[in-house]
Every structure is written in C-alpha cells, then in structure tokens.
N, C-alpha and C. Protein backbone atom coordinates (compact mmCIF):
# COMPACT_ATOMS: atom_id res chain seq x y z
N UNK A 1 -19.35 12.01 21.09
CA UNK A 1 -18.71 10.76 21.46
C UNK A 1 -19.15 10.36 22.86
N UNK A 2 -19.45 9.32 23.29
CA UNK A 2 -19.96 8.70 24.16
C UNK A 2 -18.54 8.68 24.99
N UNK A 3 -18.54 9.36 26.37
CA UNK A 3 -18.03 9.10 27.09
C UNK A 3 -18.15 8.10 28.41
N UNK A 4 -16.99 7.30 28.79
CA UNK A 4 -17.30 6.56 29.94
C UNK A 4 -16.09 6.16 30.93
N UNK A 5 -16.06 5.68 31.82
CA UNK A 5 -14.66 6.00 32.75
C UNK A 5 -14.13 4.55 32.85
N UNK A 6 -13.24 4.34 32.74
CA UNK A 6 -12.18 3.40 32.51
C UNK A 6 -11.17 3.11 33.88
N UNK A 7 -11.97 1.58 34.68
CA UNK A 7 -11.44 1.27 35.54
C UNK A 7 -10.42 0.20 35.28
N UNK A 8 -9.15 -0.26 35.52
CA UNK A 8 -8.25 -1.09 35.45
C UNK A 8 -7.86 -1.51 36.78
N UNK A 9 -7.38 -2.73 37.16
CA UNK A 9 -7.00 -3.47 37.83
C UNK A 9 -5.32 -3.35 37.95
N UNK A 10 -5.08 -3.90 37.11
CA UNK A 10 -3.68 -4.80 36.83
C UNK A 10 -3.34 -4.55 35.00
N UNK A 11 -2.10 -3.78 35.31
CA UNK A 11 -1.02 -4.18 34.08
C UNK A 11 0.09 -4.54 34.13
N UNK A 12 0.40 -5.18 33.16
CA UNK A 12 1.66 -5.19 33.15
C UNK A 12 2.27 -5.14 31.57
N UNK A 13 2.92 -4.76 31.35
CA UNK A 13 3.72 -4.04 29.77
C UNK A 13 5.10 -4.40 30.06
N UNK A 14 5.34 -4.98 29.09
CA UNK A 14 7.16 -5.12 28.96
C UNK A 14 7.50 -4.06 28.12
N UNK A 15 7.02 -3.92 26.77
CA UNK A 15 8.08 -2.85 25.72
C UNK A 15 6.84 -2.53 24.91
N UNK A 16 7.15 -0.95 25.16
CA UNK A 16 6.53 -0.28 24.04
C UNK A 16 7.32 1.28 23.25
N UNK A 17 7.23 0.36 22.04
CA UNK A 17 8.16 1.06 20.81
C UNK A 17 7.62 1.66 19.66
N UNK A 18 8.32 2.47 19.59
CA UNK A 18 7.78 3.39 17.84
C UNK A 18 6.73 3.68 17.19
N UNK A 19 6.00 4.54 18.12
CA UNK A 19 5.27 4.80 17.74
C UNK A 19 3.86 4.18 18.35
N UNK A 20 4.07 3.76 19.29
CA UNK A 20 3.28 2.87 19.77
C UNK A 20 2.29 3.44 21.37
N UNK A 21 1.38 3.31 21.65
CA UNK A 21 0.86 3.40 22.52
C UNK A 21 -0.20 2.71 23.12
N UNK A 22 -0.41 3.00 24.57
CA UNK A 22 -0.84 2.35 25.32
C UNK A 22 -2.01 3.23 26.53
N UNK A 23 -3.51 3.53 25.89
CA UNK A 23 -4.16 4.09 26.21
C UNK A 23 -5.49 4.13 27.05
N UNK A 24 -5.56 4.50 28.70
CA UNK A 24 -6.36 3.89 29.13
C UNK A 24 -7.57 5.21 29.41
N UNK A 25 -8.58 5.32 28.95
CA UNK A 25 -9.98 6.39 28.98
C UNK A 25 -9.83 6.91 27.60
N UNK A 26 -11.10 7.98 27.37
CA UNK A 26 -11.00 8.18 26.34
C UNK A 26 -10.14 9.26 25.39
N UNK A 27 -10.03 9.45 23.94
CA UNK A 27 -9.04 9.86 23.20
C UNK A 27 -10.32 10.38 22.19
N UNK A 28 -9.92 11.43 21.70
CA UNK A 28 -10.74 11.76 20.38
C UNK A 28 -10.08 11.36 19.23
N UNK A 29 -8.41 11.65 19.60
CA UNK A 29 -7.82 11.02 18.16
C UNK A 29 -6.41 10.82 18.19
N UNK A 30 -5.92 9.61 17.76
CA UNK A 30 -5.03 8.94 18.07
C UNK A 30 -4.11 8.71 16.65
N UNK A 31 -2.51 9.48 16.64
CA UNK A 31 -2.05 9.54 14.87
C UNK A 31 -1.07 8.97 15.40
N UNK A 32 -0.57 7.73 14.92
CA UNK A 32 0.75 7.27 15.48
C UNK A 32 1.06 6.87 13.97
N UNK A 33 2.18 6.94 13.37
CA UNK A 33 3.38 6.85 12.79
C UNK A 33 4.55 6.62 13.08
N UNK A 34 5.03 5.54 11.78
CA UNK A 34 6.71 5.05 12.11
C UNK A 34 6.57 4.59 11.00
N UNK A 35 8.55 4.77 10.76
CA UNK A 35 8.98 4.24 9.47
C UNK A 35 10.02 4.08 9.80
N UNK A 36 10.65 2.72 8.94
CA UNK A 36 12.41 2.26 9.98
C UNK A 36 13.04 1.87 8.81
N UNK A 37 14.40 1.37 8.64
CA UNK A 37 15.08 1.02 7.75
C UNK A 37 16.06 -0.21 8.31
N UNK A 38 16.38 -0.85 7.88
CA UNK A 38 16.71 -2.12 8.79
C UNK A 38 17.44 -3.06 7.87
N UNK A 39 18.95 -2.62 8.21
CA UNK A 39 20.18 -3.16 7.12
C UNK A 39 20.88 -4.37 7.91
N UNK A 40 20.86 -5.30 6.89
CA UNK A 40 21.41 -6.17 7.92
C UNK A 40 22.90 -6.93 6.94
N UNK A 41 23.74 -7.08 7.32
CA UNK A 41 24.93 -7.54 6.52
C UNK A 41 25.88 -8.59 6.87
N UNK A 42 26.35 -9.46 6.44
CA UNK A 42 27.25 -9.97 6.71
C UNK A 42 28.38 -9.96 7.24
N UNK A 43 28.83 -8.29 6.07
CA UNK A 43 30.61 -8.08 6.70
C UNK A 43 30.21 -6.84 6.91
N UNK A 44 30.60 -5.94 7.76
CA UNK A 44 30.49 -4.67 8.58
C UNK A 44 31.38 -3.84 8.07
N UNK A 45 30.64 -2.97 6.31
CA UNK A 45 30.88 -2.24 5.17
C UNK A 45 29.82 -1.07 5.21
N UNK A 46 30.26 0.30 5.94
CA UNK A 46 29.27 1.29 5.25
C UNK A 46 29.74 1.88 4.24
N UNK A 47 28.76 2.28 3.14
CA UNK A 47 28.81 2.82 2.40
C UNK A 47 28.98 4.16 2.06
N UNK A 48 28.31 5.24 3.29
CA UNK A 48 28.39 6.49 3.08
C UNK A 48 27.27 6.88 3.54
N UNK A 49 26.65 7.52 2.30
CA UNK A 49 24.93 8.08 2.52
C UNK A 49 23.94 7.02 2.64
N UNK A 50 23.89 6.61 3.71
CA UNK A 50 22.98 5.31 3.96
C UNK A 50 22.10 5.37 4.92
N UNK A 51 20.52 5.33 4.61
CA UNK A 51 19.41 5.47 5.74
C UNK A 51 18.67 6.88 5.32
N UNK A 52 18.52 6.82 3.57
CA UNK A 52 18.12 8.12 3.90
C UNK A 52 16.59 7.65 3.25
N UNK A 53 15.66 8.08 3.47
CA UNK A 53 14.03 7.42 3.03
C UNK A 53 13.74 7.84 2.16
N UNK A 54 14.44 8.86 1.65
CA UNK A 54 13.73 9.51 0.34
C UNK A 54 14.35 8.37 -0.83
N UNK A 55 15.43 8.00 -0.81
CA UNK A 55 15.61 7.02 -1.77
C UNK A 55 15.25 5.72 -1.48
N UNK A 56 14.13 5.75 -0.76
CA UNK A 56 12.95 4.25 -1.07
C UNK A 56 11.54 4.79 -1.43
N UNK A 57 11.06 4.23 -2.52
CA UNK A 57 9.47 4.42 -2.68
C UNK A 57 9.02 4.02 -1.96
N UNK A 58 8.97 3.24 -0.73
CA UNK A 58 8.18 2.60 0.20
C UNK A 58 7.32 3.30 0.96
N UNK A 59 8.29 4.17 1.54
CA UNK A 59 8.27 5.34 2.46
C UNK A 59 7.65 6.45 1.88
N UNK A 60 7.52 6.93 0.41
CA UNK A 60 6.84 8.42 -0.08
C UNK A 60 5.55 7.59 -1.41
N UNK A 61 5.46 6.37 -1.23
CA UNK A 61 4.24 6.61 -2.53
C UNK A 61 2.89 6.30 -1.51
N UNK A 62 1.90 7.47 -1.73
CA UNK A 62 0.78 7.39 -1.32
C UNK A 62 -0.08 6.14 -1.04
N UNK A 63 -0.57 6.38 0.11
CA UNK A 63 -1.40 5.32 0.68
C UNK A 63 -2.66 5.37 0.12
N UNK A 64 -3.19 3.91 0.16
CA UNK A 64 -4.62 3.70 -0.80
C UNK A 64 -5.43 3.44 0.71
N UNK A 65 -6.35 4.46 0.99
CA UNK A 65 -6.87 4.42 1.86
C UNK A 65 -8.57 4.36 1.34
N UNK A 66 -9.55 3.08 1.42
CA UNK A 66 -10.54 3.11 0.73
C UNK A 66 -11.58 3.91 1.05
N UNK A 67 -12.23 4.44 0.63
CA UNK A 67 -13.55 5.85 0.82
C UNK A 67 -14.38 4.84 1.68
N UNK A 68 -14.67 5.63 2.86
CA UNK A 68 -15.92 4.53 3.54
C UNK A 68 -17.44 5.47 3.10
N UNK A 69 -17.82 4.96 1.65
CA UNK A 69 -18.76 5.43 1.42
C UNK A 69 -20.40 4.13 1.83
N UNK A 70 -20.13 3.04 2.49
CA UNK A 70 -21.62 2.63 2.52
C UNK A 70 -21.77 3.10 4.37
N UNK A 71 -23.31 2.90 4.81
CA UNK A 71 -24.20 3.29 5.40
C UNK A 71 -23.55 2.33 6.39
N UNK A 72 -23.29 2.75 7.35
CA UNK A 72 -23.52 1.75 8.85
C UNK A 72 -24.34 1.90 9.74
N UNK A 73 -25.51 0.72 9.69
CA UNK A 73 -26.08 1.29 10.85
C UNK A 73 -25.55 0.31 12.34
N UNK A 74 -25.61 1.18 13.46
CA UNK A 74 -25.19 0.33 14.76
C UNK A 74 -25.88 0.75 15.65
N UNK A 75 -26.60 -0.28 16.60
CA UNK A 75 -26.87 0.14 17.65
C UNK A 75 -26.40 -0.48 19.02
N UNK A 76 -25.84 0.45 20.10
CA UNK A 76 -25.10 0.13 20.99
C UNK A 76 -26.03 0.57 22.44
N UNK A 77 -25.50 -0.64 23.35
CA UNK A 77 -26.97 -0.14 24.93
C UNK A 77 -25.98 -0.20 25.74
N UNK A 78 -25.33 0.31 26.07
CA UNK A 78 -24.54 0.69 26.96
C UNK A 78 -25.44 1.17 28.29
N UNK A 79 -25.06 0.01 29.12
CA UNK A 79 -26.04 -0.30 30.58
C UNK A 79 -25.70 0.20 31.27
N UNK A 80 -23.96 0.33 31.38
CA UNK A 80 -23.44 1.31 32.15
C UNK A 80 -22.00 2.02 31.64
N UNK A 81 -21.78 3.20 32.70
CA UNK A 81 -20.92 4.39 31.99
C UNK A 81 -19.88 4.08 32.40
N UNK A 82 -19.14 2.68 32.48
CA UNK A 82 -17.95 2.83 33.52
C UNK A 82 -17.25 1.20 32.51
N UNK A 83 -16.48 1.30 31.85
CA UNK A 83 -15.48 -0.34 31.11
C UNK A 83 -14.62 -0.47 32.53
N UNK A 84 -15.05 -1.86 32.56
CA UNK A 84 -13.91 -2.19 33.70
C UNK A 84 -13.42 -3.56 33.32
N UNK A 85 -11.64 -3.70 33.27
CA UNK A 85 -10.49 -4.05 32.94
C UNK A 85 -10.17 -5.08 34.26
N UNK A 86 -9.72 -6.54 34.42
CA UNK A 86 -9.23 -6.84 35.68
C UNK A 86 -8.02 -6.70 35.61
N UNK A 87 -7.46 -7.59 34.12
CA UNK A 87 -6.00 -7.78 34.59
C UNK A 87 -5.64 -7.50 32.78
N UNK A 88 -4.30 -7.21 32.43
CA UNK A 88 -4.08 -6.59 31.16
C UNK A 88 -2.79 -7.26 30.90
N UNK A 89 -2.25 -8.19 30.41
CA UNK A 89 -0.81 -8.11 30.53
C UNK A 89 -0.25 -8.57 28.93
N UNK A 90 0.83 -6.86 28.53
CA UNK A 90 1.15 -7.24 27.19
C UNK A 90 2.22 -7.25 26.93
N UNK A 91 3.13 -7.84 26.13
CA UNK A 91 4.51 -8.48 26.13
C UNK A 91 5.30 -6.87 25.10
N UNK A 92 4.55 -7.14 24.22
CA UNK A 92 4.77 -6.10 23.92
C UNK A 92 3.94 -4.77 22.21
N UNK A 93 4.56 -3.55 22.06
CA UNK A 93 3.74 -3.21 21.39
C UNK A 93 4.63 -2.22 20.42
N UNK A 94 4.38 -2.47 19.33
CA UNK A 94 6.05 -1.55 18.21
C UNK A 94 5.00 -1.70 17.11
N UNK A 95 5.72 -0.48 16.59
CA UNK A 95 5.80 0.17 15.14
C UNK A 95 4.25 0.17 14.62
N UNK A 96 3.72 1.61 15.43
CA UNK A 96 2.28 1.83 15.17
C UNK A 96 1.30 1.20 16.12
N UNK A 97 1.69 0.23 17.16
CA UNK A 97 0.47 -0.28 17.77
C UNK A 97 -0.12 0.39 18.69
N UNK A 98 -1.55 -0.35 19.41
CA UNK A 98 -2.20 0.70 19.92
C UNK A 98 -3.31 -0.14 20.48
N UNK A 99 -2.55 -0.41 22.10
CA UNK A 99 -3.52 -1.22 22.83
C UNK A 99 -4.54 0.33 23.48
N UNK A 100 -5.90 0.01 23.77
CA UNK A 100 -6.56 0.93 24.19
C UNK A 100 -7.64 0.70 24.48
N UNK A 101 -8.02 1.53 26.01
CA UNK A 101 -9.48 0.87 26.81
C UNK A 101 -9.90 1.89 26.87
N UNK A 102 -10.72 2.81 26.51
CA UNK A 102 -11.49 3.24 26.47
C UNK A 102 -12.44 3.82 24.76
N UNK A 103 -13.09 4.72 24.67
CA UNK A 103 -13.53 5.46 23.63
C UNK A 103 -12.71 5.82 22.85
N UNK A 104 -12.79 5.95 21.17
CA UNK A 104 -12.03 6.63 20.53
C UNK A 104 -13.13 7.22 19.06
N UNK A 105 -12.51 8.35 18.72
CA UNK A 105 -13.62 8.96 17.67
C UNK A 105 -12.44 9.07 16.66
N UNK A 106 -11.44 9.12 16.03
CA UNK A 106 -10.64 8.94 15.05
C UNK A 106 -9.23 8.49 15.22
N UNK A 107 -8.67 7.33 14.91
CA UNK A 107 -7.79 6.57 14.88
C UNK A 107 -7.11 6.61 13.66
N UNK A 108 -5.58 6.74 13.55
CA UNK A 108 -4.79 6.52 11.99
C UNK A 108 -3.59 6.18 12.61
N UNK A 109 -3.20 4.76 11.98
CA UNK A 109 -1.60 3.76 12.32
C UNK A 109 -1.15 3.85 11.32
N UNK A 110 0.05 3.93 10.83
CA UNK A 110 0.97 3.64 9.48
C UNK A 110 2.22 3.18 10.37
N UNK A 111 3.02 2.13 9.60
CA UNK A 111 4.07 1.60 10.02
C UNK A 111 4.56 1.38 8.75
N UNK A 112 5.38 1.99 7.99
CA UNK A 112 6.61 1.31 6.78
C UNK A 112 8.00 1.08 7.33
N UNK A 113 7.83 0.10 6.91
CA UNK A 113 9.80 -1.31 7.20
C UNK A 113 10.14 -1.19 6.11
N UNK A 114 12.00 -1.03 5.70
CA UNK A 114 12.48 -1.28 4.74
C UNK A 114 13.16 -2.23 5.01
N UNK A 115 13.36 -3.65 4.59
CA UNK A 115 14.41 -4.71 4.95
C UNK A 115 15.21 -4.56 4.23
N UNK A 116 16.85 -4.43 4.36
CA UNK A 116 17.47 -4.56 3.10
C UNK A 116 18.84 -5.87 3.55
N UNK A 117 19.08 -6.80 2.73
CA UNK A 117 19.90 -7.59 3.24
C UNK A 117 20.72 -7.68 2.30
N UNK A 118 22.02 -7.38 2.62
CA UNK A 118 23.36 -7.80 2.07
C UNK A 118 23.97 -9.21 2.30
N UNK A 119 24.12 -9.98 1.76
CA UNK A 119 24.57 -11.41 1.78
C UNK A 119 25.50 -11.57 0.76
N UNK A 120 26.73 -11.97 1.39
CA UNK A 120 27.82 -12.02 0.95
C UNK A 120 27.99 -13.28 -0.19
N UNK A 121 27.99 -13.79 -1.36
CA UNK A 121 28.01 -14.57 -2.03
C UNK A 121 29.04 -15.53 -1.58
N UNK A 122 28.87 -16.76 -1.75
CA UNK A 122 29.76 -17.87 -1.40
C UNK A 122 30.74 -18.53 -3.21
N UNK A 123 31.82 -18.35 -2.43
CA UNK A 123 32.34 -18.28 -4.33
C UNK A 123 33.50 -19.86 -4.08
C-alpha cells in the first residue's frame, strides 16, 4: 500500500455517530457496523420484549455482496508523498459513515434501520 502523510489545516465536525468515523493518514482496514431499531408511536404503550433484532429479517438475512471478478487496470503518478487538506468542515456523520484523508487497503460499511411506526387509527 502506498503510503503518504496527511497534512490538514482546519476541521471542524459537529456529530459523529454509530459507527461512524473520521480518519486522517493511513488505515489498512476500516470495519464499521451499525444496526438500530427505531419505534416511533403515537400513544406511549410498551409492549414487553421489544428491540430485540433477531425477530427482524432485516438485521440476519445475508448480504449480497457482488464478486469483483473483472480486471482493473489503474495507473496512479503520485508527484508527491504528502495529501494536503486546507479546510474540512462536516456537519455531520452516522450509521456507518466514513469521512477519510488518507490511504486505505480494505474498507467494509453496513448500516441496517428498522422503522417501525405505530399510528393510532382515527375512528
């Protein structure tokens, strides 16, 4: 992996959430994961056993991740050994993200949301 040094100026970051990161030089490998559940209701009724992931398929059926079987060719001229950054400013970064200045040789994000909304019928 091509290494190179990572000058920055100026950041500024408001919120970074779940799973999320914010990476300045290089990383060989970067696994961020998150999974949330997110009940939203009308009238303020728990049920009991509530929030548990195994009773959503969302959360346990396998990811279709496609085979990178064709040929890439790339060529890169890197003039010099040094990325330089002036000013960076990010509001914010949730559920799997992944601002990042420098090198990376293997990267994997997953983020699963369950929305579930209770809405009270109007009778």
């Amino acid at each position: 992996m091509l290494k190179r040094i990572s000058h920055v100026n100026s950041i500024d970051v408001t919120s970074i959430t779940f799973s999320s990161f914010l990476q300045i030089g290089d990383s060989k490998e970067i696994d961020a994961y998150s999974r949330a559940l997110a009940v939203q209701r009308e009238e303020t009724i728990f049920h009991g056993k509530e929030g548990r992931f195994k009773d959503y398929d969302v959360f346990s059926i396998p990811l279709f991740l496609p085979p990178l079987d064709e040929e890439i060719i790339s060529v890169t001229n890197n003039q010099k050994n040094h990325i330089h950054v002036g000013e960076l400013k990010i509001i914010g970064l949730s559920s799997s993200s992944i601002a990042h200045i420098g090198n990376n040789e293997r990267l994997y994000a997953e983020a699963r949301i369950k929305h579930i909304r209770h809405i009270t019928p109007n009778i």
